[in-house]
Protein backbone atom coordinates (compact mmCIF):
# COMPACT_ATOMS: atom_id res chain seq x y z
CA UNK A 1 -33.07 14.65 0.96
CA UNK A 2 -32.49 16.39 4.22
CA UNK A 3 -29.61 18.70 4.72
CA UNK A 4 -28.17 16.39 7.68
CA UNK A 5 -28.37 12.95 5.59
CA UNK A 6 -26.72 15.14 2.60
CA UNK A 7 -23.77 15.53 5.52
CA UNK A 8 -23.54 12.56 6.16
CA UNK A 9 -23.89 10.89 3.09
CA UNK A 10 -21.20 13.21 2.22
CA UNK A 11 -18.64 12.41 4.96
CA UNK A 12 -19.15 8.80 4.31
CA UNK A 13 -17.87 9.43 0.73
CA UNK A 14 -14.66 10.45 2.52
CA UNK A 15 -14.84 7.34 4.55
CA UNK A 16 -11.36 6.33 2.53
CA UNK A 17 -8.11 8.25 2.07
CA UNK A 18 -9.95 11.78 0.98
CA UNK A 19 -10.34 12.63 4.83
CA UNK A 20 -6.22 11.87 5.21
CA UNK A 21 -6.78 15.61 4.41
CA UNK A 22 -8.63 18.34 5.98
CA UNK A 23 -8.85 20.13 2.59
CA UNK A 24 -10.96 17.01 1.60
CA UNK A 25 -13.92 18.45 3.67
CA UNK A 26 -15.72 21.11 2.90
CA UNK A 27 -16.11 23.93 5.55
CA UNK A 28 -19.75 22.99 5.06
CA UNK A 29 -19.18 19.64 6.26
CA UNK A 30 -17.02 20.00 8.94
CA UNK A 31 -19.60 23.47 10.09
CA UNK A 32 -21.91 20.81 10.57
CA UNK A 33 -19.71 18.29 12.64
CA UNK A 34 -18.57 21.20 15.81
CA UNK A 35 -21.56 21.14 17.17
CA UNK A 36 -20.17 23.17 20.13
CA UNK A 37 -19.53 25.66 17.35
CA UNK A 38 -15.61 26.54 18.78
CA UNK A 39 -14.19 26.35 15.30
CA UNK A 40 -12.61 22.89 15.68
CA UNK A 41 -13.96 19.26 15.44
CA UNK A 42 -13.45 17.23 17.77
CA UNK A 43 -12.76 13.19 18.12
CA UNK A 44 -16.22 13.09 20.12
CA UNK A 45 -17.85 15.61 17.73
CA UNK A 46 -16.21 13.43 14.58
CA UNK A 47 -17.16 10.10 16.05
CA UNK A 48 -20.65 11.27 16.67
CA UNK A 49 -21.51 12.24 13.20
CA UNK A 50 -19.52 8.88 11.50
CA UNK A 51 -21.92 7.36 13.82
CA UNK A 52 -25.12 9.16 12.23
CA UNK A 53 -23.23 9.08 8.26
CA UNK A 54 -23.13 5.00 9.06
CA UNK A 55 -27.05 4.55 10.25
CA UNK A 56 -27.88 6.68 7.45
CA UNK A 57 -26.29 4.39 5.01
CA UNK A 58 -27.77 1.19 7.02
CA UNK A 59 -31.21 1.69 5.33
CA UNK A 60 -31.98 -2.18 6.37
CA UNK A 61 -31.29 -1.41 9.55
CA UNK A 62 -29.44 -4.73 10.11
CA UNK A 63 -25.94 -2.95 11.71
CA UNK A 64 -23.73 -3.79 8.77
CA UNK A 65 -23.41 -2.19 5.47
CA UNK A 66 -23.93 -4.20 2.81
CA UNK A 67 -22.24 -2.95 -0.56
CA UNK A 68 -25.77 -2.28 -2.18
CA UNK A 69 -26.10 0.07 0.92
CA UNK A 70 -23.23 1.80 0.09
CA UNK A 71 -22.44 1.73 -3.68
CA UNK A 72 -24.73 5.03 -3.87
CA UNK A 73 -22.04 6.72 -1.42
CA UNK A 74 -18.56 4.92 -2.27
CA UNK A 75 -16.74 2.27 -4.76
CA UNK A 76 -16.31 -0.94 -4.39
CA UNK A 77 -12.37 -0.26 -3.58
CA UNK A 78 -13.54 1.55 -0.92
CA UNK A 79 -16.08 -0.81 0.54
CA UNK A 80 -13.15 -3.53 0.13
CA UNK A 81 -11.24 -1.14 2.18
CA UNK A 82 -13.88 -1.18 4.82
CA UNK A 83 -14.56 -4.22 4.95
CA UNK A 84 -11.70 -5.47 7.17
CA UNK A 85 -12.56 -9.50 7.73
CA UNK A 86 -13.77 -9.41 3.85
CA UNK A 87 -17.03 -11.03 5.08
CA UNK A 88 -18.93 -8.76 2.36
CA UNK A 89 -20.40 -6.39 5.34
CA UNK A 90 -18.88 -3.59 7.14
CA UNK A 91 -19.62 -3.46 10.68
CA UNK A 92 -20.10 -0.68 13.13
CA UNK A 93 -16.79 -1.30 14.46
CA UNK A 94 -15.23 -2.04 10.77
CA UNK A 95 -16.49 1.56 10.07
CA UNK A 96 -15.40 3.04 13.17
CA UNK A 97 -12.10 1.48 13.09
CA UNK A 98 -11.48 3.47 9.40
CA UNK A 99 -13.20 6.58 10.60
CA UNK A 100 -10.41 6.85 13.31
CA UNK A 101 -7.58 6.19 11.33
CA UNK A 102 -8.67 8.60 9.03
CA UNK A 103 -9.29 11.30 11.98
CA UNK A 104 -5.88 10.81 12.94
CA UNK A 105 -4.65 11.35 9.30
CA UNK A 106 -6.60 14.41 8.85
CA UNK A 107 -5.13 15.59 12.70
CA UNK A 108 -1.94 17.06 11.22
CA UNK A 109 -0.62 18.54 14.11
CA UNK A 110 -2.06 15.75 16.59
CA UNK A 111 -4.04 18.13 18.58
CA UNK A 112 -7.03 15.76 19.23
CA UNK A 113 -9.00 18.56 16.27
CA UNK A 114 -10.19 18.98 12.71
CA UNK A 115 -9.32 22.94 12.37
């Protein structure tokens, strides 16, 4: 498996309450996420690699996560959790809608940065 699907297999893991906590991320992890390399990760540079952890887990490439496509990654609480409209898919925008809530968590002093 290559190092970047490893990320981002691993940050979708955290997809539920473990990212409420920067600790919950390895330095490893979020290393990989500044791409600009300035010590900090930012909304854009967060969003950007949900984006990638999500078509990584879409191996049908249909948009939506099915829980098959996910229960190698996460539980079913979690999925549940994702799964907003309980339609038995998470969207794009069901995924990115959790990812920022979760940013926000994990941005303790609301500085707009993972550091």
């Amino acid at each position: 498996m290559k190092l970047g699907t490893t990320l981002a297999v691993a940050l979708a893991m955290t997809a539920s309450a473990a990212l409420s906590q920067t600790a919950g991320m390895t330095d490893a992890q979020l290393s990989a996420m500044d791409k600009d390399k300035d010590g900090a990760v930012s909304r854009g540079e967060f969003d950007a690699f949900s984006d990638y952890a999500f078509k990584a887990m879409d191996v049908d490439k249909s948009g939506a996560l099915s829980s098959a496509e996910t229960k190698p990654h996460f539980d079913l609480a979690t999925f549940r959790q994702l799964d907003a409209n309980s339609n038995n898919a998470v969207s794009s925008a069901e995924y990115r809608a959790r990812m920022a809530k979760d940013f926000e968590a994990a941005d303790q002093d609301g500085n707009g940065l993972l550091d």
